[in-house]
PDB file of N, CA and C in Angstrom:
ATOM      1  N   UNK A   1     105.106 119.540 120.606  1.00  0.00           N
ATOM      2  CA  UNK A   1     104.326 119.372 119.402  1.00  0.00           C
ATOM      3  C   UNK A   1     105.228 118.802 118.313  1.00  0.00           C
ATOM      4  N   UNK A   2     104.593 118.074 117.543  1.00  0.00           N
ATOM      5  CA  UNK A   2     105.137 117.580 116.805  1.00  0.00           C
ATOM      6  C   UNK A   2     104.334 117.668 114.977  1.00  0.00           C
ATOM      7  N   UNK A   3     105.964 118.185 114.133  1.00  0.00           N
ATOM      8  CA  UNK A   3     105.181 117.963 112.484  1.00  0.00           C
ATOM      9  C   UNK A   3     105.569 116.551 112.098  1.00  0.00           C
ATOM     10  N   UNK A   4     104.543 116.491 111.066  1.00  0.00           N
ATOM     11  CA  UNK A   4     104.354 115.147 110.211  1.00  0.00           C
ATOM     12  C   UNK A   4     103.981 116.509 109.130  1.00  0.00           C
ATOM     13  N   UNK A   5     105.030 116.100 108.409  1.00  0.00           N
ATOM     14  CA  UNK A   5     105.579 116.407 106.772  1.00  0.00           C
ATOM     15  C   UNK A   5     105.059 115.255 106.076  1.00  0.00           C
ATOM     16  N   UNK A   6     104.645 115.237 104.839  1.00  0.00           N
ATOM     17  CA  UNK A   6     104.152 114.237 104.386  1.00  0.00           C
ATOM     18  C   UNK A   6     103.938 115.010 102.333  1.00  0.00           C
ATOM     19  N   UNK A   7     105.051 114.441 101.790  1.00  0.00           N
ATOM     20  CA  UNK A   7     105.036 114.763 100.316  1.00  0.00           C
ATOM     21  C   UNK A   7     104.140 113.625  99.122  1.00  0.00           C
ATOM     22  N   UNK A   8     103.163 114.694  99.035  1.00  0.00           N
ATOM     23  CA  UNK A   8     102.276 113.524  98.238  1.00  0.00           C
ATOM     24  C   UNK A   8     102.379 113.993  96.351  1.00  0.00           C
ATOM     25  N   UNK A   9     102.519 112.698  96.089  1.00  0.00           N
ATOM     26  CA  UNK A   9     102.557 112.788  94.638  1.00  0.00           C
ATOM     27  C   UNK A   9     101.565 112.033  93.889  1.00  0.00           C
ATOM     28  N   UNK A  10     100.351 112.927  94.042  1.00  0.00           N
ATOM     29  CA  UNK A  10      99.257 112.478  92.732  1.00  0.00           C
ATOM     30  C   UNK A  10      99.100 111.827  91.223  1.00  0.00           C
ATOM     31  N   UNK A  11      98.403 110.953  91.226  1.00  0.00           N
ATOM     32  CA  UNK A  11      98.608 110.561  89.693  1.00  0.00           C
ATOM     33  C   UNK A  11      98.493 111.976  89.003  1.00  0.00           C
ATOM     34  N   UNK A  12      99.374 112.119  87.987  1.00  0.00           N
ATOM     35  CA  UNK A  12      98.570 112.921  87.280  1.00  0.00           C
ATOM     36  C   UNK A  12      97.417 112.808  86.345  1.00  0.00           C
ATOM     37  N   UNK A  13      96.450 114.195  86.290  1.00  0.00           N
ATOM     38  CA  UNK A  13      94.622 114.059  85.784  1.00  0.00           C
ATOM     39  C   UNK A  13      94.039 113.576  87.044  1.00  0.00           C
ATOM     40  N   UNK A  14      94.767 112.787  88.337  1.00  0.00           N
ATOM     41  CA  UNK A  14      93.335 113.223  89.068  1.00  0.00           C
ATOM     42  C   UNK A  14      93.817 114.084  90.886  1.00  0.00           C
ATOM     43  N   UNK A  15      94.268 115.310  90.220  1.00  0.00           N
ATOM     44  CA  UNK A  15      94.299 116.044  91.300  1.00  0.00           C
ATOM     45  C   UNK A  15      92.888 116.632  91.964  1.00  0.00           C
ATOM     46  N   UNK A  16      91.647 116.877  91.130  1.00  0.00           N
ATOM     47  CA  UNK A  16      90.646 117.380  91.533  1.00  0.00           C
ATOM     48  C   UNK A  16      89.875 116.306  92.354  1.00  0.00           C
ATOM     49  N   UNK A  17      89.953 114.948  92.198  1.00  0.00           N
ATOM     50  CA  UNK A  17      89.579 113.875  92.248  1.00  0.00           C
ATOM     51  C   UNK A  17      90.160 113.256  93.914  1.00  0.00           C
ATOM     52  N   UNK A  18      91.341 113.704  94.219  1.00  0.00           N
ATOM     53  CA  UNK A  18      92.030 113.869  94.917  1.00  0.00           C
ATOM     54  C   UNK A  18      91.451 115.115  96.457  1.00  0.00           C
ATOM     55  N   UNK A  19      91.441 116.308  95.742  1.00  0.00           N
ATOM     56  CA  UNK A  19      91.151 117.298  96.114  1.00  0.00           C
ATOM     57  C   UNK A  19      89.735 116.678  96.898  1.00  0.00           C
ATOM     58  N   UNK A  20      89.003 116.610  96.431  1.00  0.00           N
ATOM     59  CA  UNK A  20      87.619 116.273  96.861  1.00  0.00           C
ATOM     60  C   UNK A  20      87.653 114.796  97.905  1.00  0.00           C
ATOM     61  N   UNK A  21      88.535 114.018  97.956  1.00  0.00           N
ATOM     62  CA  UNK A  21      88.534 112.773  98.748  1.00  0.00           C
ATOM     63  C   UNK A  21      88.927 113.469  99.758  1.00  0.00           C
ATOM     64  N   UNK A  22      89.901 114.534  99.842  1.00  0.00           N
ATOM     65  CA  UNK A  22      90.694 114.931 100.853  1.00  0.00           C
ATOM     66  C   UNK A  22      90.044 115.804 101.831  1.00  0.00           C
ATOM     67  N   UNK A  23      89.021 116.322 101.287  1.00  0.00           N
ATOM     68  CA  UNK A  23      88.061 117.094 101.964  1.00  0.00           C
ATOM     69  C   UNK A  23      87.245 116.349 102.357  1.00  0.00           C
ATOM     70  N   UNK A  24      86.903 115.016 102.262  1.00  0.00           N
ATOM     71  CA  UNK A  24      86.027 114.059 103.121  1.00  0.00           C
ATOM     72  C   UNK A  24      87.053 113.526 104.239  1.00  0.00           C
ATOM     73  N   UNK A  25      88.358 112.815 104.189  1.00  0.00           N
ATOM     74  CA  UNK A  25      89.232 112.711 104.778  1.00  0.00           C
ATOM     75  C   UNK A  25      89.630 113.765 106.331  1.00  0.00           C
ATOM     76  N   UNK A  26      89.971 114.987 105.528  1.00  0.00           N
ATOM     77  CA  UNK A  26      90.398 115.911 106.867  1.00  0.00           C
ATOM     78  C   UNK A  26      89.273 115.706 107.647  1.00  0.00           C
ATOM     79  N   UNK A  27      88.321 115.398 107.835  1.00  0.00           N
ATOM     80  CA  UNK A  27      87.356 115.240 109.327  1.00  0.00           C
ATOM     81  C   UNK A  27      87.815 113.573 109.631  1.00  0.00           C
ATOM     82  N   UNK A  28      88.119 112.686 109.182  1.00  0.00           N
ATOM     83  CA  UNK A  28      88.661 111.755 109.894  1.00  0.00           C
ATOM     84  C   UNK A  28      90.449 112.142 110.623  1.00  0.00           C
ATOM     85  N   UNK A  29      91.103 112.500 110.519  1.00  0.00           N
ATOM     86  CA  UNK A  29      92.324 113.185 110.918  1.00  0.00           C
ATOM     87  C   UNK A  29      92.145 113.858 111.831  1.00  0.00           C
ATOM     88  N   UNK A  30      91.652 115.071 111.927  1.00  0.00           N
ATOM     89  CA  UNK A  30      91.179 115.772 112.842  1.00  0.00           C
ATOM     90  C   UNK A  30      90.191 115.962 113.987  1.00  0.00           C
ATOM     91  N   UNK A  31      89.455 114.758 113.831  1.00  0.00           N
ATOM     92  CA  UNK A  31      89.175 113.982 114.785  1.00  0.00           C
ATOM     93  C   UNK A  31      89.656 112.256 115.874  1.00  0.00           C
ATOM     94  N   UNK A  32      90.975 112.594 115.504  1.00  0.00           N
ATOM     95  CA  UNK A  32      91.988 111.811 116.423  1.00  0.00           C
ATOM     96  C   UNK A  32      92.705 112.495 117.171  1.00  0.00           C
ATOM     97  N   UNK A  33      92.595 111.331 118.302  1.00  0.00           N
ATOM     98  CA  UNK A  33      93.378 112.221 119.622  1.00  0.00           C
ATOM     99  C   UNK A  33      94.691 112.476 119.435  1.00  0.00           C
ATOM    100  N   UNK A  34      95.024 113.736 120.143  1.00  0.00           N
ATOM    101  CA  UNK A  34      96.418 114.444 119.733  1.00  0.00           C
ATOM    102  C   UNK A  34      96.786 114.975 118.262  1.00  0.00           C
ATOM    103  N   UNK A  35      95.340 115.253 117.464  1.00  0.00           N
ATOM    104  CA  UNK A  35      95.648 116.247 116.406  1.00  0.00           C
ATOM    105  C   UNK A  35      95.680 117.615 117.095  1.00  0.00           C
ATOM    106  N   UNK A  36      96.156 118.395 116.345  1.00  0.00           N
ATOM    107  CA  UNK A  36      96.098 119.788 116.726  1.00  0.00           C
ATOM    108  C   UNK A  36      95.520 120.930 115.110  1.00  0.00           C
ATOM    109  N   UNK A  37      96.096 120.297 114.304  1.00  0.00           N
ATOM    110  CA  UNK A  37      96.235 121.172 112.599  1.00  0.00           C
ATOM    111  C   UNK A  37      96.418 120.141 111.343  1.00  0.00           C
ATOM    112  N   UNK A  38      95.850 120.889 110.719  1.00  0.00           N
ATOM    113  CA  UNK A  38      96.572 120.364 109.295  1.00  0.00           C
ATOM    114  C   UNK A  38      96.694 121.226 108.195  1.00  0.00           C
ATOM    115  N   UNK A  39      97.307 121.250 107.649  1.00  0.00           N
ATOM    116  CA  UNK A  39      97.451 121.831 105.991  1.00  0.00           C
ATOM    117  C   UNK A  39      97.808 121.679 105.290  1.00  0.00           C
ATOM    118  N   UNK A  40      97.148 121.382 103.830  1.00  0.00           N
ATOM    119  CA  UNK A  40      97.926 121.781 102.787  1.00  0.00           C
ATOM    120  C   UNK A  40      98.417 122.143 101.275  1.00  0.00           C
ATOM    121  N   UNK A  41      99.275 121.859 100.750  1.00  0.00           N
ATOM    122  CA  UNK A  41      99.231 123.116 100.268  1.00  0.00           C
ATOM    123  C   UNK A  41      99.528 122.231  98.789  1.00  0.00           C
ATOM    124  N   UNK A  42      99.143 123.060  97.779  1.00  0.00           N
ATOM    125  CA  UNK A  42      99.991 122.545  96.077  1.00  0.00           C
ATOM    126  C   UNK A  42     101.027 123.116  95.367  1.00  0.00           C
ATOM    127  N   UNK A  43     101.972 121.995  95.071  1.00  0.00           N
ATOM    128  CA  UNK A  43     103.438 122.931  94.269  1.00  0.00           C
ATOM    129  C   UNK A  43     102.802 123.831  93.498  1.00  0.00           C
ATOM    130  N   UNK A  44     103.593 124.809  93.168  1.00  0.00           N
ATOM    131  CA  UNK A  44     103.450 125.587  91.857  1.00  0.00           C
ATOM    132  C   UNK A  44     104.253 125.004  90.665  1.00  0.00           C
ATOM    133  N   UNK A  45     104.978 124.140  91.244  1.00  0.00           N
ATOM    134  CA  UNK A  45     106.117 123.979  90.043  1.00  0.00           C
ATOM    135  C   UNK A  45     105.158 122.445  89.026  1.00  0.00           C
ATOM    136  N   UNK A  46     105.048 121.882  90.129  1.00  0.00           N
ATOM    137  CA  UNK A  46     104.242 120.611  89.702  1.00  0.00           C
ATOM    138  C   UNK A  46     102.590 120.324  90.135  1.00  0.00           C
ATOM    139  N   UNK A  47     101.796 120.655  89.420  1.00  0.00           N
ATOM    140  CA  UNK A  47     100.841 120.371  89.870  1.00  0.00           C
ATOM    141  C   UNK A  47     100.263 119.166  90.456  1.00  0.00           C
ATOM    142  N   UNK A  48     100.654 118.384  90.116  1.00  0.00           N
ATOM    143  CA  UNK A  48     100.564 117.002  90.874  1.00  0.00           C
ATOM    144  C   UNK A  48     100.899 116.593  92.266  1.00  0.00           C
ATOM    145  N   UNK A  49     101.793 117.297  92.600  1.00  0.00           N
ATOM    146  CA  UNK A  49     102.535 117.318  94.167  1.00  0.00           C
ATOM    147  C   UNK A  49     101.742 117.857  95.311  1.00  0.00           C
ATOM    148  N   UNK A  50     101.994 117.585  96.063  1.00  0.00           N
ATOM    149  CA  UNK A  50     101.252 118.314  97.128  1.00  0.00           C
ATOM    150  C   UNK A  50     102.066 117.964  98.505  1.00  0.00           C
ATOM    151  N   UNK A  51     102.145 119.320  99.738  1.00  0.00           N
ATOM    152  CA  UNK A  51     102.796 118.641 101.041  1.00  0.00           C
ATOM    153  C   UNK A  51     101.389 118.695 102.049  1.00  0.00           C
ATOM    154  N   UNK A  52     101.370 117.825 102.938  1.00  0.00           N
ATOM    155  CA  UNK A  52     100.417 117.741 103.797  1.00  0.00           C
ATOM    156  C   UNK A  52     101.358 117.891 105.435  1.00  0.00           C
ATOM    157  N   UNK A  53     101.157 118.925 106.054  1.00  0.00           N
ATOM    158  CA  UNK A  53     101.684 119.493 107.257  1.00  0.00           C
ATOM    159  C   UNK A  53     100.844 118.865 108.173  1.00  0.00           C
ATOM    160  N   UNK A  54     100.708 117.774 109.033  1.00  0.00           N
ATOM    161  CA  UNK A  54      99.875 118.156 110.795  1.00  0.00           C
ATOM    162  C   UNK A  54     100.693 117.842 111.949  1.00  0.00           C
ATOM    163  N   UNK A  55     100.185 119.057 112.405  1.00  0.00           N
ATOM    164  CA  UNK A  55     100.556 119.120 114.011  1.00  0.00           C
ATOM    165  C   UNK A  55     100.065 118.360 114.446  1.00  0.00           C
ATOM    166  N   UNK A  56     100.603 117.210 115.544  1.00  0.00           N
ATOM    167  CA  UNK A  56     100.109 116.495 116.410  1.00  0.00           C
ATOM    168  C   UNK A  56     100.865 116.699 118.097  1.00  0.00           C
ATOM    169  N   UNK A  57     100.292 116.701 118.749  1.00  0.00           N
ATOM    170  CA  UNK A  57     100.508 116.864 120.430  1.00  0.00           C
ATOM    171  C   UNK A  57     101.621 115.806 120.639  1.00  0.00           C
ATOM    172  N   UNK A  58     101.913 114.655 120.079  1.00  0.00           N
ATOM    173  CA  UNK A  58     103.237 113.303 120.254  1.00  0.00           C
ATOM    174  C   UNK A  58     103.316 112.377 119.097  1.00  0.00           C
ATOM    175  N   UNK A  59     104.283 112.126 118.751  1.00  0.00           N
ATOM    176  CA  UNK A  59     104.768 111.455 118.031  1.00  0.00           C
ATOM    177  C   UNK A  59     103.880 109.836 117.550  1.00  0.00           C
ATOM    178  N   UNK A  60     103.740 109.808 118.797  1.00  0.00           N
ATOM    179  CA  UNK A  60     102.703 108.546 119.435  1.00  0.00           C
ATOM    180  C   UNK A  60     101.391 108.541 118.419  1.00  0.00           C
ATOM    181  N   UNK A  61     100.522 109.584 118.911  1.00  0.00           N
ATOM    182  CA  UNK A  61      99.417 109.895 118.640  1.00  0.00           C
ATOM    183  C   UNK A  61      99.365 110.409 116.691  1.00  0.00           C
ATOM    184  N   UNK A  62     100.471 109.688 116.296  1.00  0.00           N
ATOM    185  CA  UNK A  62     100.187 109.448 114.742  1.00  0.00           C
ATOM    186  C   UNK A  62     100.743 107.959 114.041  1.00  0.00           C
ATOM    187  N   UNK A  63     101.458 107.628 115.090  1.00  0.00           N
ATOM    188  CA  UNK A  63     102.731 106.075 114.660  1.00  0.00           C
ATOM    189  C   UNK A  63     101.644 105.440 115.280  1.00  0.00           C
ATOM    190  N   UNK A  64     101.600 105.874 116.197  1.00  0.00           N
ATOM    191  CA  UNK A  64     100.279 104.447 117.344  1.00  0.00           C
ATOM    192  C   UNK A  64      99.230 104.744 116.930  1.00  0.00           C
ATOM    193  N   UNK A  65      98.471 106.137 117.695  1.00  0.00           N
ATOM    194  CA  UNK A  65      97.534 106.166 117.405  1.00  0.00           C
ATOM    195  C   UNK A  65      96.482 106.130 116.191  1.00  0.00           C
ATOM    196  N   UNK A  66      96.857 107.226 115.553  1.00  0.00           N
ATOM    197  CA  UNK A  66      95.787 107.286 114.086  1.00  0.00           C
ATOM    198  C   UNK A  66      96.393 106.387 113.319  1.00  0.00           C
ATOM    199  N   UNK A  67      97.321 105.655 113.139  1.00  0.00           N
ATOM    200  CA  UNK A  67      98.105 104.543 112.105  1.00  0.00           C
ATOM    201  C   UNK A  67      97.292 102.991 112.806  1.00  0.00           C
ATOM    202  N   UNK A  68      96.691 103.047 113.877  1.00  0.00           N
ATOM    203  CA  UNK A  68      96.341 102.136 114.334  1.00  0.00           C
ATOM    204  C   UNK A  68      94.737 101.800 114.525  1.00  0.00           C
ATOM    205  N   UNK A  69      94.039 103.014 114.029  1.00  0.00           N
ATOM    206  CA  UNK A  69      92.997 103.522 114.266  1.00  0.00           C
ATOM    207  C   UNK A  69      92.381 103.131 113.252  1.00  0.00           C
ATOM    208  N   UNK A  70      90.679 102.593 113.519  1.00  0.00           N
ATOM    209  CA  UNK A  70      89.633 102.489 112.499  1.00  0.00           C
ATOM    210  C   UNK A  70      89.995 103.436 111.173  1.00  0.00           C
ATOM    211  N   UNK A  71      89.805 104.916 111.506  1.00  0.00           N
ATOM    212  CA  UNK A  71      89.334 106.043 111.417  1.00  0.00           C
ATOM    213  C   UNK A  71      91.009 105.694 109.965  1.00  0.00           C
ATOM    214  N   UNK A  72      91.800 105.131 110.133  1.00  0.00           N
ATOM    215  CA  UNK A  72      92.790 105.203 109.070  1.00  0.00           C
ATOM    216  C   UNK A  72      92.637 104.517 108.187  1.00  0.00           C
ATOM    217  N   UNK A  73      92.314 103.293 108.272  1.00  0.00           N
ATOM    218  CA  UNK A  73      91.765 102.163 107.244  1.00  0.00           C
ATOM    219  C   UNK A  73      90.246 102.965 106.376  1.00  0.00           C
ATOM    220  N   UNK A  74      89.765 103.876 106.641  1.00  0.00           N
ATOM    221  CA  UNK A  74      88.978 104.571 106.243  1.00  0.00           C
ATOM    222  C   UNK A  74      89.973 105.848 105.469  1.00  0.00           C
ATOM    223  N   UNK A  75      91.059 106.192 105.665  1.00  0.00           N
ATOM    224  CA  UNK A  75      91.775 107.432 105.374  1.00  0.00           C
ATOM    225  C   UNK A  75      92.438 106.766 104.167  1.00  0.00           C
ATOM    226  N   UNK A  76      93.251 105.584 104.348  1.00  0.00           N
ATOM    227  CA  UNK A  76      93.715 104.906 103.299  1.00  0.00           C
ATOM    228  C   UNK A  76      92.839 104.643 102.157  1.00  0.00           C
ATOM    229  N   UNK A  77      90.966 103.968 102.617  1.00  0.00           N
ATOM    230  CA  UNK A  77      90.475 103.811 101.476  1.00  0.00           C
ATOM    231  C   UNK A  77      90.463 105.447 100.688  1.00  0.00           C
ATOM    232  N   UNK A  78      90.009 106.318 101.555  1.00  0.00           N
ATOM    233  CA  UNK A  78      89.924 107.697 100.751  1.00  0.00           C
ATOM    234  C   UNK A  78      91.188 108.305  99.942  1.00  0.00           C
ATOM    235  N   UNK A  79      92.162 108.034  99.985  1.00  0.00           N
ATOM    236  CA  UNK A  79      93.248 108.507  99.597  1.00  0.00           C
ATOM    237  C   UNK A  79      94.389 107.805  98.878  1.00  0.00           C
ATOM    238  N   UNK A  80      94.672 106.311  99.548  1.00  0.00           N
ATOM    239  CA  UNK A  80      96.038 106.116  99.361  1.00  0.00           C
ATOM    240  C   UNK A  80      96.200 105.512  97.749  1.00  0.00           C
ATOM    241  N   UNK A  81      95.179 105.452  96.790  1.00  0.00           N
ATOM    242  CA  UNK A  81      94.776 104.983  95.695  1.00  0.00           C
ATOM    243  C   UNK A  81      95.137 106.114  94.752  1.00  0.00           C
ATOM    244  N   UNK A  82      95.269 107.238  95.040  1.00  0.00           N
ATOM    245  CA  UNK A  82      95.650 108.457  94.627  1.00  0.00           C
ATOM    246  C   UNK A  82      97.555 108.558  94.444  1.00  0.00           C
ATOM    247  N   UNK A  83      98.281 108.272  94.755  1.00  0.00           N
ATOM    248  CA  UNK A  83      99.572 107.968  95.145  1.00  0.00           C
ATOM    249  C   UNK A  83     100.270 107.170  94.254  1.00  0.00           C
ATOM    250  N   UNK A  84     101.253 107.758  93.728  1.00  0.00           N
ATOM    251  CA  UNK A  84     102.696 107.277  92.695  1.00  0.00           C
ATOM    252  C   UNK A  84     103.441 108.000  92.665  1.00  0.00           C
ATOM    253  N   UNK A  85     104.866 108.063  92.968  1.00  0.00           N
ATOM    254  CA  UNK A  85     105.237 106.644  94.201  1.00  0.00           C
ATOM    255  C   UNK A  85     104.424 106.899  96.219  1.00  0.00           C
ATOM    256  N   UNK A  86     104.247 105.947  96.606  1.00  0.00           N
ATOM    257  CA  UNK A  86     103.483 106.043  97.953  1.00  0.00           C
ATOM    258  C   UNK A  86     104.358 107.599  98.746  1.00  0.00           C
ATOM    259  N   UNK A  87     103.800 108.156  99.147  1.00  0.00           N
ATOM    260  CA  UNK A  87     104.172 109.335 100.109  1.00  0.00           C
ATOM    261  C   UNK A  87     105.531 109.142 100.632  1.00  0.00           C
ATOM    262  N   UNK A  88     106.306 110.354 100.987  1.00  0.00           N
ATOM    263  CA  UNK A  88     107.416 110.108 101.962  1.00  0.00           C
ATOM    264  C   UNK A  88     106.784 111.007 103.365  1.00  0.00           C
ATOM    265  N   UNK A  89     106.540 110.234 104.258  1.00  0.00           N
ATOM    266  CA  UNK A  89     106.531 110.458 105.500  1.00  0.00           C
ATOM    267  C   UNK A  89     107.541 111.100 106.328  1.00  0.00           C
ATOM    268  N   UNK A  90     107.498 112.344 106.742  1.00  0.00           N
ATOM    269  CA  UNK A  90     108.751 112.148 108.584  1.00  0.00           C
ATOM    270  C   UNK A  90     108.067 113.322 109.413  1.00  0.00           C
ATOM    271  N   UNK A  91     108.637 113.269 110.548  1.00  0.00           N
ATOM    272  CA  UNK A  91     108.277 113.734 111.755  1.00  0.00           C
ATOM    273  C   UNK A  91     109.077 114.955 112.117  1.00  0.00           C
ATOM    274  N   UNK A  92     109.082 116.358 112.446  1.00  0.00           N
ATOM    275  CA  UNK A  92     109.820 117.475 112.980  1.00  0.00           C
ATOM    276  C   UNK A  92     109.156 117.932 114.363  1.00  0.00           C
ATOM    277  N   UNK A  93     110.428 117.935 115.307  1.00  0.00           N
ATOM    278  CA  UNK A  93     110.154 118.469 116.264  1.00  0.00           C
ATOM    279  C   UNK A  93     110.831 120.152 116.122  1.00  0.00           C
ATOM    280  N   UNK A  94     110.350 120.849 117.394  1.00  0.00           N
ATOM    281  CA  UNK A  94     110.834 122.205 117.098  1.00  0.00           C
ATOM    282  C   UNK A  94     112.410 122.485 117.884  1.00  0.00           C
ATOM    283  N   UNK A  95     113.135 123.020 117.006  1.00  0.00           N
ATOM    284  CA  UNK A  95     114.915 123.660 117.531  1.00  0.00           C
ATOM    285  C   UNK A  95     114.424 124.727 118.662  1.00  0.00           C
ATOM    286  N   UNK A  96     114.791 124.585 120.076  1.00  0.00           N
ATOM    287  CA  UNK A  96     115.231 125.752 120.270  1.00  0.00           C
ATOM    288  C   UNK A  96     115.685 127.134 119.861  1.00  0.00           C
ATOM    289  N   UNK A  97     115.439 128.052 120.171  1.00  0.00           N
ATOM    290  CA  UNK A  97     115.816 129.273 119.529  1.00  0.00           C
ATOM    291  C   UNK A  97     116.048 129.726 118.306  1.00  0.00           C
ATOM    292  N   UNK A  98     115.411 128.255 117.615  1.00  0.00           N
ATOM    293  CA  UNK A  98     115.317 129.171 116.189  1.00  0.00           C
ATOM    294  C   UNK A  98     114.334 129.007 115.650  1.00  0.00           C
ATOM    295  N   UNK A  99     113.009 128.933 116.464  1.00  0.00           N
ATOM    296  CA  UNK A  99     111.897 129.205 116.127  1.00  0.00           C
ATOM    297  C   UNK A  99     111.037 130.339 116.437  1.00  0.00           C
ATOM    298  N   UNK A 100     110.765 131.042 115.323  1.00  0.00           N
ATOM    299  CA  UNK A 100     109.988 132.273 115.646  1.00  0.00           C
ATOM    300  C   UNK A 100     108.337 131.812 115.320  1.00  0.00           C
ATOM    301  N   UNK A 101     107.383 132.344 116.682  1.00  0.00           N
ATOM    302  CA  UNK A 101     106.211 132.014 116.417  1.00  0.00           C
ATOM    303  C   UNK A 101     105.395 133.221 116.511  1.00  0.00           C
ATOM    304  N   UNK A 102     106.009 134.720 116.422  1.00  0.00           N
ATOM    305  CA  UNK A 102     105.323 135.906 116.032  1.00  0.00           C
ATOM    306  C   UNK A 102     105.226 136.105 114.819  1.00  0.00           C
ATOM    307  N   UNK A 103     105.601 135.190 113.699  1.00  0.00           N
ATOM    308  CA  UNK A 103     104.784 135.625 112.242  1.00  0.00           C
ATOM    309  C   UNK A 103     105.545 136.673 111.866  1.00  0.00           C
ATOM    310  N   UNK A 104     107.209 136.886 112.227  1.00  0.00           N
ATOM    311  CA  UNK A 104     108.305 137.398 111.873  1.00  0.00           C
ATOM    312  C   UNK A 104     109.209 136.985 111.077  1.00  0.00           C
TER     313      UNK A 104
END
């Protein structure tokens, strides 16, 4: 499995504006092959910020697939208009033994 980290920085004044595209959005995402999750979440420090977490099944199935996909040119119109400076993107795979997945 693989994360896609993804730090988004909202204009500021239209986080709600934002908020609401993004909730039309997550059903295009999550309906591409090799999603698994998404989430996410808003700084406290900056309201404008936001990180967007998804699990995807391969690396592939977000560089190839959904980056290549109808279903993104539709994700871009919903979203990427929202953005200053454009997102920083990257990918985490999981360390050996130093991942705990009992919620410890």
């Amino acid at each position: 499995m693989i994360l896609e980290v993804a730090i988004l920085s909202v204009v500021p004044g239209q986080e709600a504006a934002f908020e609401n595209a993004f909730a039309k959005a997550q059903a295009i995402i999550s309906a591409q092959k090799g999603y698994i999750s998404h989430e996410v979440r808003r700084c406290m420090e900056k309201a404008n910020r936001y990180i967007l977490l998804v699990n995807w099944e391969t690396l592939e199935d977000h560089t190839e697939g959904f980056r290549q996909s109808e279903g993104y040119l539709e994700w871009k119109a919903l979203l990427h208009h929202f953005y200053d400076p454009f997102p920083t993107v990257e990918h985490y795979e999981s360390v050996p033994n130093l991942t705990n997945t009992n919620g410890a």
